[in-house]
C-alpha atoms as a PDB file:
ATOM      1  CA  UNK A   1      65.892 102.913  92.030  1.00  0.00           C
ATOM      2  CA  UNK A   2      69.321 102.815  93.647  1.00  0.00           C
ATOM      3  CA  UNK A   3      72.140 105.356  93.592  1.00  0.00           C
ATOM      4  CA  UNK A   4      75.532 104.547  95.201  1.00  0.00           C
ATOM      5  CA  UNK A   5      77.917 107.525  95.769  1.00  0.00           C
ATOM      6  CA  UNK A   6      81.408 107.940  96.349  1.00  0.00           C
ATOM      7  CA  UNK A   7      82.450 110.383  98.815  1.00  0.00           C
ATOM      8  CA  UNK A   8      86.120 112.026  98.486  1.00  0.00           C
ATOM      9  CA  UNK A   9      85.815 114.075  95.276  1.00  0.00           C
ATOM     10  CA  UNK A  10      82.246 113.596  94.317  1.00  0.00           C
ATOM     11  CA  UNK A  11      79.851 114.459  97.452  1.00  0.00           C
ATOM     12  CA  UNK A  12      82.794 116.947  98.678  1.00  0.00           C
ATOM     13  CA  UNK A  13      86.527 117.875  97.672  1.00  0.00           C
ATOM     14  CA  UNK A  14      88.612 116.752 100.036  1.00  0.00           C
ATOM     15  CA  UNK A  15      91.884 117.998  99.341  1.00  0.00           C
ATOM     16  CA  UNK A  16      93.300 120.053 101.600  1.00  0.00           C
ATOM     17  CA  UNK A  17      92.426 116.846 104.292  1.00  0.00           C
ATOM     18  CA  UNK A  18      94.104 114.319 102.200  1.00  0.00           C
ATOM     19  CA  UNK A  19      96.844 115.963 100.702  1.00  0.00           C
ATOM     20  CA  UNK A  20      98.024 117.160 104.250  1.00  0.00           C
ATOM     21  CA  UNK A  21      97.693 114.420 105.513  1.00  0.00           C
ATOM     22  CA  UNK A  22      99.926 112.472 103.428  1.00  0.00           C
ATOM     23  CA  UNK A  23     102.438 115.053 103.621  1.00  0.00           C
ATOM     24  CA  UNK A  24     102.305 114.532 107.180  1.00  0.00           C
ATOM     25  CA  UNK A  25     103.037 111.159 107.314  1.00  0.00           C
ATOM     26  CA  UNK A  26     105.522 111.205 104.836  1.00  0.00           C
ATOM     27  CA  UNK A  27     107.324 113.901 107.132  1.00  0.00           C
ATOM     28  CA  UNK A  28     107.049 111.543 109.733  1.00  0.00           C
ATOM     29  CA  UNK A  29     108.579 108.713 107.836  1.00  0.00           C
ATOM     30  CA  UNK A  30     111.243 111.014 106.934  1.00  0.00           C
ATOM     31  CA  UNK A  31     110.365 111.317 103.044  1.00  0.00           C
ATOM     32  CA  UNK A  32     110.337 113.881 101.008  1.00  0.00           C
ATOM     33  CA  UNK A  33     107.525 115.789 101.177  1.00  0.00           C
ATOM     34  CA  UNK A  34     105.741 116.918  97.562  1.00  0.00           C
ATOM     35  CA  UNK A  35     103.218 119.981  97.166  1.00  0.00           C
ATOM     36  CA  UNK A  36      99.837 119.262  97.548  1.00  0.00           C
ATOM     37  CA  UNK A  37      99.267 119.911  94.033  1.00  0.00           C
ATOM     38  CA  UNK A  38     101.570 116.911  93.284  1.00  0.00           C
ATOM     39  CA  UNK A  39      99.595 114.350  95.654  1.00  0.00           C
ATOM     40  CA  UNK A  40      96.045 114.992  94.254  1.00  0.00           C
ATOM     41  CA  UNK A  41      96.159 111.175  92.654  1.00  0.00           C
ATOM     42  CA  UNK A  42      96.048 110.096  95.966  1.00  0.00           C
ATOM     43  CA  UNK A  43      92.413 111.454  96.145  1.00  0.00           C
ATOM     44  CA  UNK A  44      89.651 108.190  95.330  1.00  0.00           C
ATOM     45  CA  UNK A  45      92.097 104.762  95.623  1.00  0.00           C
ATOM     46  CA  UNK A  46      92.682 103.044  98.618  1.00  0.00           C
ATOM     47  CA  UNK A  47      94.894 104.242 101.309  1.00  0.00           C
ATOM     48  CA  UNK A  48      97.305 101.285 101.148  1.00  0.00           C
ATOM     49  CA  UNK A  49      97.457 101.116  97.328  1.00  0.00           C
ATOM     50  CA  UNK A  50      97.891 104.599  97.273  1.00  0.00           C
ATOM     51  CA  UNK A  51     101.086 104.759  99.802  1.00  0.00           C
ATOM     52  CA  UNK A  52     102.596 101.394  98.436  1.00  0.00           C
ATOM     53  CA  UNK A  53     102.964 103.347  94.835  1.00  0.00           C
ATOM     54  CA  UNK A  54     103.692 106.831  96.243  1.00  0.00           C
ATOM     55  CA  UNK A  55     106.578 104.796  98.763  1.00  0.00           C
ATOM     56  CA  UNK A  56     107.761 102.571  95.943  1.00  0.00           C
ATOM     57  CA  UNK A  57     106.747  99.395  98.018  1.00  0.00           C
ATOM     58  CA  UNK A  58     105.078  98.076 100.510  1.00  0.00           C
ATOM     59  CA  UNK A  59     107.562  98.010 103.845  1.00  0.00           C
ATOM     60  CA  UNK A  60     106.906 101.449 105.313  1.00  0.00           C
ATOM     61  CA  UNK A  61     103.333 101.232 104.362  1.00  0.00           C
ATOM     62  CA  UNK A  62     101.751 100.418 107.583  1.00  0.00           C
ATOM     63  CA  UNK A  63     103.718 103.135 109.764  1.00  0.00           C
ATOM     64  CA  UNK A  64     102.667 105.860 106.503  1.00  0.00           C
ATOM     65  CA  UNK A  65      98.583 104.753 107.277  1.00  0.00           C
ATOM     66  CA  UNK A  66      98.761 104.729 110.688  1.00  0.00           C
ATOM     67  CA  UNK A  67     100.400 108.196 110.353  1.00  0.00           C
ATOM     68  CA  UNK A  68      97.867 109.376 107.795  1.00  0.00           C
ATOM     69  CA  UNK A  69      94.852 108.480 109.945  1.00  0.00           C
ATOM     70  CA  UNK A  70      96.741 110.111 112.772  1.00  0.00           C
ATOM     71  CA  UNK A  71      96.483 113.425 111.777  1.00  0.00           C
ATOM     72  CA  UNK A  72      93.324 112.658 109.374  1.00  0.00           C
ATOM     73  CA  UNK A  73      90.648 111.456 112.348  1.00  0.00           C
ATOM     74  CA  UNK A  74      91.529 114.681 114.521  1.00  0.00           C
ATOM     75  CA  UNK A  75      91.712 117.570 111.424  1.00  0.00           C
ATOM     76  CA  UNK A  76      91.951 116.108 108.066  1.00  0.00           C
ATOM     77  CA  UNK A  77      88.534 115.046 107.407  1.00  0.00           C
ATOM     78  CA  UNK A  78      87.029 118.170 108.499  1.00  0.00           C
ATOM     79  CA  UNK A  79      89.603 119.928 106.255  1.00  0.00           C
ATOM     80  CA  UNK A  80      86.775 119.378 103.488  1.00  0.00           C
ATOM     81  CA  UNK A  81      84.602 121.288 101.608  1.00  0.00           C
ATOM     82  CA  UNK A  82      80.630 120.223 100.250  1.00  0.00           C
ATOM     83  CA  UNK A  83      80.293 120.412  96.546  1.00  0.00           C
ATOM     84  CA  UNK A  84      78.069 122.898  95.414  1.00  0.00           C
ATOM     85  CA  UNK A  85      74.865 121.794  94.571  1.00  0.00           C
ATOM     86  CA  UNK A  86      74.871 118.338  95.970  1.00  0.00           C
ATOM     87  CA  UNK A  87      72.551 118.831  98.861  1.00  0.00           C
ATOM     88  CA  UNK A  88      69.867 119.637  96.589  1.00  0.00           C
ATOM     89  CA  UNK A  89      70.584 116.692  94.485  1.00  0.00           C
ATOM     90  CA  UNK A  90      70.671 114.705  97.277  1.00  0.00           C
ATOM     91  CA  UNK A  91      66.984 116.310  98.258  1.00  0.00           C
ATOM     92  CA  UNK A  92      65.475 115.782  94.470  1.00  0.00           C
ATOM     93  CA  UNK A  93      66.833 112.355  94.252  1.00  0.00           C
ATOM     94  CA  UNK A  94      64.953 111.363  97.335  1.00  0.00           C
ATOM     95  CA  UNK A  95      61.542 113.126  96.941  1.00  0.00           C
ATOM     96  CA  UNK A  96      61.672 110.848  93.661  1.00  0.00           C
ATOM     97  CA  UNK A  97      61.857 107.754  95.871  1.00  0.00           C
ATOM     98  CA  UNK A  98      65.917 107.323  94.713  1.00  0.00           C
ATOM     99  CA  UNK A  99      66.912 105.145  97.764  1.00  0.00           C
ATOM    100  CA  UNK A 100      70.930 106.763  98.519  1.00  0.00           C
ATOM    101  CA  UNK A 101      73.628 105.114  99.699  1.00  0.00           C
ATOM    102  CA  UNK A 102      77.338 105.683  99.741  1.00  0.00           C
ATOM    103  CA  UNK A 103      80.207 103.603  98.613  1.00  0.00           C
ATOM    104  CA  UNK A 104      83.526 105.016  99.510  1.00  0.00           C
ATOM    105  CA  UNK A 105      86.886 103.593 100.167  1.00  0.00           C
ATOM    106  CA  UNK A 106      87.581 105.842 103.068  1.00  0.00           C
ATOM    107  CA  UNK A 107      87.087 104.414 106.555  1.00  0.00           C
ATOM    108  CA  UNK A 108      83.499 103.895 107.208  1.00  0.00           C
ATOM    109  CA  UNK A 109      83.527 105.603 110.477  1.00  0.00           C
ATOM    110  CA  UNK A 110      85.709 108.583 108.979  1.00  0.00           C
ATOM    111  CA  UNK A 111      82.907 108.884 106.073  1.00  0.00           C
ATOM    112  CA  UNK A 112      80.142 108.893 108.762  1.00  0.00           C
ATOM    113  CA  UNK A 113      81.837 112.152 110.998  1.00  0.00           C
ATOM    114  CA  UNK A 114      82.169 114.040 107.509  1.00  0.00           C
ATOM    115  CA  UNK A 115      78.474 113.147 106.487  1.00  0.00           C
ATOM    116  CA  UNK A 116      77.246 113.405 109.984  1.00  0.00           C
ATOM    117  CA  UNK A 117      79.120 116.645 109.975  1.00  0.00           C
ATOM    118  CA  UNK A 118      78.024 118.057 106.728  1.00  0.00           C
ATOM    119  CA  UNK A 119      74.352 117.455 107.536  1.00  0.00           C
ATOM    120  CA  UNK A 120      74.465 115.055 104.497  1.00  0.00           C
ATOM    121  CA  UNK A 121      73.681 111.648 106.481  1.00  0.00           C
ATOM    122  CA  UNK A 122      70.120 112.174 106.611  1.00  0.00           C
ATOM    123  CA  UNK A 123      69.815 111.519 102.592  1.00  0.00           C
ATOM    124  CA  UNK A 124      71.185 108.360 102.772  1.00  0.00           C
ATOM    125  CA  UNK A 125      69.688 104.738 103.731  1.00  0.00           C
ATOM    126  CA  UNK A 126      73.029 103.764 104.568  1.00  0.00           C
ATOM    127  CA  UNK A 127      76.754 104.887 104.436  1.00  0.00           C
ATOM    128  CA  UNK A 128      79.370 102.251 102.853  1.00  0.00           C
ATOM    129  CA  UNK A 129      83.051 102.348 103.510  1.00  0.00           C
ATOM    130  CA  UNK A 130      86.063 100.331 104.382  1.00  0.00           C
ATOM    131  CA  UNK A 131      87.523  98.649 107.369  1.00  0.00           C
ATOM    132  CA  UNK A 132      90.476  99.364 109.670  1.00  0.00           C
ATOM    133  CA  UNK A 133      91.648  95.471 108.032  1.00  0.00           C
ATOM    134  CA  UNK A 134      91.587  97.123 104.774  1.00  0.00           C
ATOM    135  CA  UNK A 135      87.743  95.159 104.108  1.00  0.00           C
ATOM    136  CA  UNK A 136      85.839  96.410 101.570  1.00  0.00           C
ATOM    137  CA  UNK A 137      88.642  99.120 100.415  1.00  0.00           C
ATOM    138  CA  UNK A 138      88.609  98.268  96.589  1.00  0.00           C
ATOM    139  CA  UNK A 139      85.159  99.353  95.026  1.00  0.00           C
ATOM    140  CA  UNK A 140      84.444  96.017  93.252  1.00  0.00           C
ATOM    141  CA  UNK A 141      84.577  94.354  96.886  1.00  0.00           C
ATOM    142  CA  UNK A 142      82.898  96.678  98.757  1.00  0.00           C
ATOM    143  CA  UNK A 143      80.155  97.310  95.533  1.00  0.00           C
ATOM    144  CA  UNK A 144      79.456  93.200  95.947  1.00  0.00           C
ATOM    145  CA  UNK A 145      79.553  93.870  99.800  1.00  0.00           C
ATOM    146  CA  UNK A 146      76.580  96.355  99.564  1.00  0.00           C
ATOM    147  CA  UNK A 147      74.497  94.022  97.550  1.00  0.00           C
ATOM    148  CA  UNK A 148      75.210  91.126  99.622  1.00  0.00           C
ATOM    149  CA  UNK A 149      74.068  93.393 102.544  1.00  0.00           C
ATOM    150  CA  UNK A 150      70.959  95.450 100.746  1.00  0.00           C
ATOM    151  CA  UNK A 151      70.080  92.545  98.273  1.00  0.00           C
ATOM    152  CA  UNK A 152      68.851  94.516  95.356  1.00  0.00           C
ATOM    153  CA  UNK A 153      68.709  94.232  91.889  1.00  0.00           C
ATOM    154  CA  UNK A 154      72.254  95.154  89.905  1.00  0.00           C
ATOM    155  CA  UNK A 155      69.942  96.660  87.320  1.00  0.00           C
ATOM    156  CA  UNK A 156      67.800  98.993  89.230  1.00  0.00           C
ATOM    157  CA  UNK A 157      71.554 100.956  90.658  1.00  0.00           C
ATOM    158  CA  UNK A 158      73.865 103.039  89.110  1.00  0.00           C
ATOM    159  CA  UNK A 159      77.086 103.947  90.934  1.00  0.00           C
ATOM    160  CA  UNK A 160      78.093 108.106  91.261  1.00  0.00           C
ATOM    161  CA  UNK A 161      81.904 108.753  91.151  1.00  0.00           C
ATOM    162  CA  UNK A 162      84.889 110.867  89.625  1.00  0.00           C
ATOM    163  CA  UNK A 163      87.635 108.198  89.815  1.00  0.00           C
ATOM    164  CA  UNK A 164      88.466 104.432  87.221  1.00  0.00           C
ATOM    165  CA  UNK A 165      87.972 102.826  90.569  1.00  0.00           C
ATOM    166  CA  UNK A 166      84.228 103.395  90.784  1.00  0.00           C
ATOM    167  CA  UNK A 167      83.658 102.872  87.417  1.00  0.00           C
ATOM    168  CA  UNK A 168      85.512  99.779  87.711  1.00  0.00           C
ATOM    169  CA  UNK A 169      84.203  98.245  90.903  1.00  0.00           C
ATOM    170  CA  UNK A 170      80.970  99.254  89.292  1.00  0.00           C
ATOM    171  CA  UNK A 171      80.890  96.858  86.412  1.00  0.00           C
ATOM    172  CA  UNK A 172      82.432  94.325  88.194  1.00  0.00           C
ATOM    173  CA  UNK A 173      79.082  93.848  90.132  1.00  0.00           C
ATOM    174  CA  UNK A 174      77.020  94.400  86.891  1.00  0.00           C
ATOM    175  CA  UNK A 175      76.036  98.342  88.202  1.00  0.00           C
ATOM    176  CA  UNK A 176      76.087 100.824  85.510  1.00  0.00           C
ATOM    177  CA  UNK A 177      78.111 103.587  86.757  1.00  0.00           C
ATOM    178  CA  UNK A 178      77.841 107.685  85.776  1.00  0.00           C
ATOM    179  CA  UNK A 179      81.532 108.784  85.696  1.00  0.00           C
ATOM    180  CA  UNK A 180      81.718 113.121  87.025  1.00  0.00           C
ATOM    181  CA  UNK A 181      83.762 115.943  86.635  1.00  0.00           C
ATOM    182  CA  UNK A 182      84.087 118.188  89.056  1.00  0.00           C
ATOM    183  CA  UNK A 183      86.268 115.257  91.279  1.00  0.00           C
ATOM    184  CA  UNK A 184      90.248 114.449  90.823  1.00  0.00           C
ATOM    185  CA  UNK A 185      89.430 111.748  87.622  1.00  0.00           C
ATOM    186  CA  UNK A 186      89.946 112.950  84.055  1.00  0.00           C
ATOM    187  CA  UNK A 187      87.365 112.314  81.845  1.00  0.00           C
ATOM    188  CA  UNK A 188      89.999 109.559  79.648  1.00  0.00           C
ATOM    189  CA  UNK A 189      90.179 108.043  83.180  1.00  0.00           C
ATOM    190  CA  UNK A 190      86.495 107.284  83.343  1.00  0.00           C
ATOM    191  CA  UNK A 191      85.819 106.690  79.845  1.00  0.00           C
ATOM    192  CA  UNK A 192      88.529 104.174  79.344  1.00  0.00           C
ATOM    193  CA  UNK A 193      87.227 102.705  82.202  1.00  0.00           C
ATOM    194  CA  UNK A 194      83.572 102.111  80.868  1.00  0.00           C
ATOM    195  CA  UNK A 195      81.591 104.761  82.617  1.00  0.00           C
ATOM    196  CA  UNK A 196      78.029 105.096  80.882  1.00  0.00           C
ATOM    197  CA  UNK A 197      77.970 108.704  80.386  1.00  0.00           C
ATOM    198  CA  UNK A 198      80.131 111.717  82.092  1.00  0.00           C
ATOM    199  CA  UNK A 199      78.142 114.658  84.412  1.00  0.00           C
ATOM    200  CA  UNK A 200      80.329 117.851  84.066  1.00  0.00           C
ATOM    201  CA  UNK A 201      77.999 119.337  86.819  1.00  0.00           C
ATOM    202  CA  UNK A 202      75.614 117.964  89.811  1.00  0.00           C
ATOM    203  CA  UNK A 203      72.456 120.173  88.480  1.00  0.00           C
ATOM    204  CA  UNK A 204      72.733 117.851  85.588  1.00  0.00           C
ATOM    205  CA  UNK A 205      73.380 114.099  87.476  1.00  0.00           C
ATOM    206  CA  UNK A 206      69.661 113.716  87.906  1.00  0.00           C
ATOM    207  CA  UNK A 207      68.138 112.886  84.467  1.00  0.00           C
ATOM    208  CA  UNK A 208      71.282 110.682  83.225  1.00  0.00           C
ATOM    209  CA  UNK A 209      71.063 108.617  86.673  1.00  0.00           C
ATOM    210  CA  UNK A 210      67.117 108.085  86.687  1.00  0.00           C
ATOM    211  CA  UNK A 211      67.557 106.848  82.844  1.00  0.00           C
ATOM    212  CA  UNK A 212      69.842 104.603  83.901  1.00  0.00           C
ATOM    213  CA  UNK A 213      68.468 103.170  87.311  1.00  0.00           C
ATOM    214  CA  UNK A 214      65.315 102.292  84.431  1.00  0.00           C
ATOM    215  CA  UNK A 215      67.663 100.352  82.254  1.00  0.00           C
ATOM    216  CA  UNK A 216      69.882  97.389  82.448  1.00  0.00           C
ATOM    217  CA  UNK A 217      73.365  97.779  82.795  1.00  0.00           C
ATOM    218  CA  UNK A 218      76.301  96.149  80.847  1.00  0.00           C
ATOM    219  CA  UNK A 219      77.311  92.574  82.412  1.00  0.00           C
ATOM    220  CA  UNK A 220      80.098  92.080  85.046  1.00  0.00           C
ATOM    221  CA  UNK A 221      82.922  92.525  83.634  1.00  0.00           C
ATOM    222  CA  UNK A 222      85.061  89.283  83.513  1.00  0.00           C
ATOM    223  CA  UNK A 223      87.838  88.568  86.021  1.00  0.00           C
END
């Protein structure tokens, strides 16, 4: 059995890192700079996407993620906070021989400071993220990049997250994918986007994800 997890907004809630952040590099593009409150979408998609739609195209995009990981790789990502109940999750899953990995768009060498950090990087076989390139960013690449690299079965996984995006990279690869609530996702967001079921709390992930690790998932979805 398999469980991929995304990071930002289901292992911990990262907003005070990300929404800073971006309101830092927006200040030093000379934007306007919104409330936190009003930047909380930027939470779960990729970096670029994210700043192309928040800067209404993609010119000043570069400078904005350069900017963002400026401030973001020296405070931001410690500027986080563990969800409650996830390390013991994390500790039942794998005393039932649930192999963990995580799948997140964020860096891959930011995602291994705040796991390394957090004393969460010992649950996991493996820890999944993107490239400075922008590799592996969107979930349905980086979701076929993990079974390229692990080469196991589509059926025995389920994919963990609380934005579309997970759900969505998710069935692309033929994963079946447990949409939660606690993260930045509503639960329209994750049902329209074909999540199996919806966890309103991580003391009740377990049973839905080792039903579904034991069952076959819907097909890839069709480009």
């Amino acid at each position: 059995m398999i469980a991929l997890f995304d990071l930002d907004g289901t292992l911990t809630d990262p907003k005070a890192g990300i929404t800073r952040s971006v309101q830092y590099a927006l200040e030093r593009l000379g934007r306007p700079v919104p409330d936190a409150d009003e930047l909380t979408w930027m939470i779960g998609p990729p970096l670029v996407a994210g700043f192309t739609e928040l800067l209404g195209g993609a010119d000043e995009v570069p400078d904005a993620v350069r900017f963002y990981r400026e401030r973001y790789g020296d405070v931001g990502l410690y500027e986080n906070e563990v969800y409650a109940g996830i390390p013991a999750l994390l500790q039942d899953l794998r005393e039932k021989d649930v192999r963990l990995f995580v799948a997140t768009s964020k860096l891959r060498v930011f995602a291994r400071r705040i796991l390394d950090h957090f004393d969460l990087s010992r649950f996991f076989s493996e820890i999944y993220g993107s490239e400075p390139d922008n590799r592996n960013a969107d979930k349905r690449e980086l979701i076929r990049y993990i079974l390229d690299e692990e080469r196991f079965d589509p059926a025995r996984a389920v994919m963990i997250g609380d934005r579309k995006h997970d759900v969505i990279g998710a069935r692309a690869n033929g994963v079946a994918a447990i949409g939660i609530t606690w993260g930045y996702g509503s639960r329209q967001e994750l049902s329209e986007a074909g999540a199996a079921c919806l966890v309103d709390d991580p003391r009740a992930l377990e049973g839905p994800l080792l039903t579904l690790t034991a069952s076959t998932p819907p097909r890839a979805a069709e480009a």
